[in-house]
N, C-alpha and C. Protein backbone atom coordinates (compact mmCIF):
# COMPACT_ATOMS: atom_id res chain seq x y z
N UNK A 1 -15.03 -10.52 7.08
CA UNK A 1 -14.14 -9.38 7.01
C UNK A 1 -14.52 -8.52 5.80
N UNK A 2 -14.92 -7.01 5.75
CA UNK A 2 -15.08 -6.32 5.04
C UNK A 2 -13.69 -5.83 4.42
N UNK A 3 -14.14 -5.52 3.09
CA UNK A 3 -12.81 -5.10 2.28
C UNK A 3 -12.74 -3.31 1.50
N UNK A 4 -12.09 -2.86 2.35
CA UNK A 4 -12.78 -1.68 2.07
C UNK A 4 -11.34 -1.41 1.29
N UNK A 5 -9.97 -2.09 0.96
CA UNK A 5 -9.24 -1.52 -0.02
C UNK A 5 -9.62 -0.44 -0.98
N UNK A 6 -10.43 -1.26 -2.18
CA UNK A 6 -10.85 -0.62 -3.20
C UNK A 6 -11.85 0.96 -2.47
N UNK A 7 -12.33 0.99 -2.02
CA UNK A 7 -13.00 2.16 -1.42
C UNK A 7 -11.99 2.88 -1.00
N UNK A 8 -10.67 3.03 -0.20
CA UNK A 8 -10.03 3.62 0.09
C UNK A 8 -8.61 4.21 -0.78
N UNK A 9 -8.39 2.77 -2.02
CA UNK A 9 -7.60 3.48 -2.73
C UNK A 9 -8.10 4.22 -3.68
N UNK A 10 -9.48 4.22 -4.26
CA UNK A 10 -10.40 5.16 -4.88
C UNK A 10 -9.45 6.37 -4.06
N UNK A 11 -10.36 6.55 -3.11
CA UNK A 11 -10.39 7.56 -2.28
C UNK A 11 -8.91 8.55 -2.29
N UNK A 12 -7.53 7.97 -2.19
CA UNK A 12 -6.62 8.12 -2.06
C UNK A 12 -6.05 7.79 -3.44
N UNK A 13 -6.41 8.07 -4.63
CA UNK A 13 -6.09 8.16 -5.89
C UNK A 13 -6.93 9.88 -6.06
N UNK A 14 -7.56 9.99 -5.70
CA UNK A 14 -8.98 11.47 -6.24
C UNK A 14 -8.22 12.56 -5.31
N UNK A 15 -7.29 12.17 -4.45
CA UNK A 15 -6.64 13.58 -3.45
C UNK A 15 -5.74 14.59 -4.91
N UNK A 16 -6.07 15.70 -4.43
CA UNK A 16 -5.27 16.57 -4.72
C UNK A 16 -4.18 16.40 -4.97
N UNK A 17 -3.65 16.28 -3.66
CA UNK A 17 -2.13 16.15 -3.74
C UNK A 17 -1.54 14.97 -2.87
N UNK A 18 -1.06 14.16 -3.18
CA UNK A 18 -1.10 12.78 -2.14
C UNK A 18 -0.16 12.89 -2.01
N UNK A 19 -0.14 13.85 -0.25
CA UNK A 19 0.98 13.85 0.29
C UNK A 19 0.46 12.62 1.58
N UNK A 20 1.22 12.70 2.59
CA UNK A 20 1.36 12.22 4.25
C UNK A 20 0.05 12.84 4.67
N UNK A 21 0.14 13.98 4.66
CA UNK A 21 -0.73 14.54 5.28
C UNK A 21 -2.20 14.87 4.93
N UNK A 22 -2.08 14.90 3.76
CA UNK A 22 -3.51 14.57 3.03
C UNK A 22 -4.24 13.12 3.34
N UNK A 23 -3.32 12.21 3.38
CA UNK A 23 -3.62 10.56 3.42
C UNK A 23 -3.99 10.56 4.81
N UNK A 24 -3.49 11.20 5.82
CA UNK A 24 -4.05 10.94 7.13
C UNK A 24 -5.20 11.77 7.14
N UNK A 25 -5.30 12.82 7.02
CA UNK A 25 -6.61 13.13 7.51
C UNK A 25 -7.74 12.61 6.59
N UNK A 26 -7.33 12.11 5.34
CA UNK A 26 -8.51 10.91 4.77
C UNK A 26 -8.73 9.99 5.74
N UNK A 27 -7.86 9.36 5.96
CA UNK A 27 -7.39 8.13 6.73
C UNK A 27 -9.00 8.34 8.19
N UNK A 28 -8.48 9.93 8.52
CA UNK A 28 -9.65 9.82 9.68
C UNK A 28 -10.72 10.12 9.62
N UNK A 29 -11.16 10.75 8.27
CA UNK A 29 -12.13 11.21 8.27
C UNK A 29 -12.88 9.78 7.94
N UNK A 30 -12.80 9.17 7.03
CA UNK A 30 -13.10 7.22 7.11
C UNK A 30 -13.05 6.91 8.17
N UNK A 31 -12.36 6.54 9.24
CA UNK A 31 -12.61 5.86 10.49
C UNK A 31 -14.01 6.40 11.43
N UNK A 32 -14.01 7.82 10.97
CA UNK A 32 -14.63 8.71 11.90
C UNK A 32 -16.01 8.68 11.26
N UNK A 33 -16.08 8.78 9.59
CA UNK A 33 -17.43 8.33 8.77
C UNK A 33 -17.92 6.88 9.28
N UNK A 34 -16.70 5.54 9.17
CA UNK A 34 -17.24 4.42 9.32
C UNK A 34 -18.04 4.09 10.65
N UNK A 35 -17.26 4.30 11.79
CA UNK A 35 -18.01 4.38 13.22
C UNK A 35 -19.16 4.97 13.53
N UNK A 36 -19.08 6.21 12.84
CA UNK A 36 -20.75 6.93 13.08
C UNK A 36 -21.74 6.26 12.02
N UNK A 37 -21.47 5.79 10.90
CA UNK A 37 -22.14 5.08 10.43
C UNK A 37 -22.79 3.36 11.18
N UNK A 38 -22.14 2.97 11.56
CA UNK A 38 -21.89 1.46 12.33
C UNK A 38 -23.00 2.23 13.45
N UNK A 39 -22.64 2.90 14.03
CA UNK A 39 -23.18 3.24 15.39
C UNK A 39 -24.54 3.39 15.32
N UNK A 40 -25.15 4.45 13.97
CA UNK A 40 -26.31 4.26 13.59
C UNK A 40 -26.87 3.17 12.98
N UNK A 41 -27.10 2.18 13.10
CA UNK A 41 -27.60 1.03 12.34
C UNK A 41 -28.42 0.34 13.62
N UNK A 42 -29.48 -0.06 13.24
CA UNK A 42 -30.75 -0.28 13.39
C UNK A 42 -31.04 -1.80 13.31
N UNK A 43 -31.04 -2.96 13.50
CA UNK A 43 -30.89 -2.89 15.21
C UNK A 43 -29.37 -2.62 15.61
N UNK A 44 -28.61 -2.43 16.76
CA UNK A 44 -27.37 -1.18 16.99
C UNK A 44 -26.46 -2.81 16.90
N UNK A 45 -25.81 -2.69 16.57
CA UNK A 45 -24.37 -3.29 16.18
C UNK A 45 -23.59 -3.82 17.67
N UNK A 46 -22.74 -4.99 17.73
CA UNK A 46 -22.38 -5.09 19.28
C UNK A 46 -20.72 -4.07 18.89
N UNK A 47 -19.98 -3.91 20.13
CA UNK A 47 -19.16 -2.79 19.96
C UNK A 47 -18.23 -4.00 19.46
N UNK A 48 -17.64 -5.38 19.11
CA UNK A 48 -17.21 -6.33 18.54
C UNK A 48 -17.53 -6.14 17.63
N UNK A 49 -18.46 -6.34 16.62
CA UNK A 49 -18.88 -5.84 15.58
C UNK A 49 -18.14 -4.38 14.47
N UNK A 50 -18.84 -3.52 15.62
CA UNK A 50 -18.15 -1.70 15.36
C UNK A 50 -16.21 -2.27 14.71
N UNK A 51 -15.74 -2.60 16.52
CA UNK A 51 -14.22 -2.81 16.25
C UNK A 51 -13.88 -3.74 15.02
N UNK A 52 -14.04 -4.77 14.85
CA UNK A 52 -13.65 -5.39 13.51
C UNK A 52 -13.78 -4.82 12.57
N UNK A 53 -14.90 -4.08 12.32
CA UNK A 53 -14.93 -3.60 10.80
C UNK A 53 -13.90 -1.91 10.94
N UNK A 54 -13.70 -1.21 12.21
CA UNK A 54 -12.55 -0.86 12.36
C UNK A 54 -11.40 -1.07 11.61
N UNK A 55 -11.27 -2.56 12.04
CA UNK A 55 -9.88 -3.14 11.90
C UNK A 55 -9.56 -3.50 10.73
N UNK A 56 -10.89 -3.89 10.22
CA UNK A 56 -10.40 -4.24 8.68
C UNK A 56 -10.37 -3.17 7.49
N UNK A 57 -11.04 -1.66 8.10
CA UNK A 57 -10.44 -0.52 7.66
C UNK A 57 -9.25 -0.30 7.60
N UNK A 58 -9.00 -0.57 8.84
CA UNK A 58 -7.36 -0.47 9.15
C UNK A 58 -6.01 -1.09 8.55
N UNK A 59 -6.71 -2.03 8.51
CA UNK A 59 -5.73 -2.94 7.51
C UNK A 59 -5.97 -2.27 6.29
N UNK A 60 -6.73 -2.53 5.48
CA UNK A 60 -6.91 -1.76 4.28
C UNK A 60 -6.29 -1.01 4.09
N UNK A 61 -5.91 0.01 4.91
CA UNK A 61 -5.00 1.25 5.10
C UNK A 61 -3.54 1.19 5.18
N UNK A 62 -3.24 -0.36 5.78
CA UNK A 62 -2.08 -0.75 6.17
C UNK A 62 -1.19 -0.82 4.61
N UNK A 63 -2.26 -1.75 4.18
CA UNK A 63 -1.91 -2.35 2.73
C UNK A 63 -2.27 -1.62 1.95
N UNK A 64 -2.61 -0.61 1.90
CA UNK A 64 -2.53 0.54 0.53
C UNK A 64 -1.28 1.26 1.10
N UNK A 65 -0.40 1.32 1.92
CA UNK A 65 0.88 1.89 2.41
C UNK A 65 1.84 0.95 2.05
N UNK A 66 1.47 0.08 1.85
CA UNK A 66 2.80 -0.78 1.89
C UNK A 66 3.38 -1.58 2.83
């Protein structure tokens, strides 16, 4: 399980203004960076793979909310 907490509360400490709405579209622009990243990788990743590290974005996200 990857731990991308610290990468994301970085991330969500450096906003402007940390509203709701700032935090989500961080929120996607990470999901949307991590997948296209995953997707490019050489030899290609199984889509099990992709989804977990998804998920453990996700969580990350969960638990920097509270």
């Amino acid at each position: 399980m990857a731990d991308y907490y610290p990468l994301i509360s970085r991330a969500v400490a450096g906003l402007e203004k940390n509203s709701g709405e700032n935090r989500r579209a961080l929120y996607e622009r990470a999901r949307k960076a991590l997948v296209d990243q995953l997707r490019g990788v050489q030899p290609p990743l199984s889509e099990t793979d992709i989804t977990q590290a998804w998920r453990d974005l996700r969580r990350s996200m969960r638990d920097l909310a509270g």
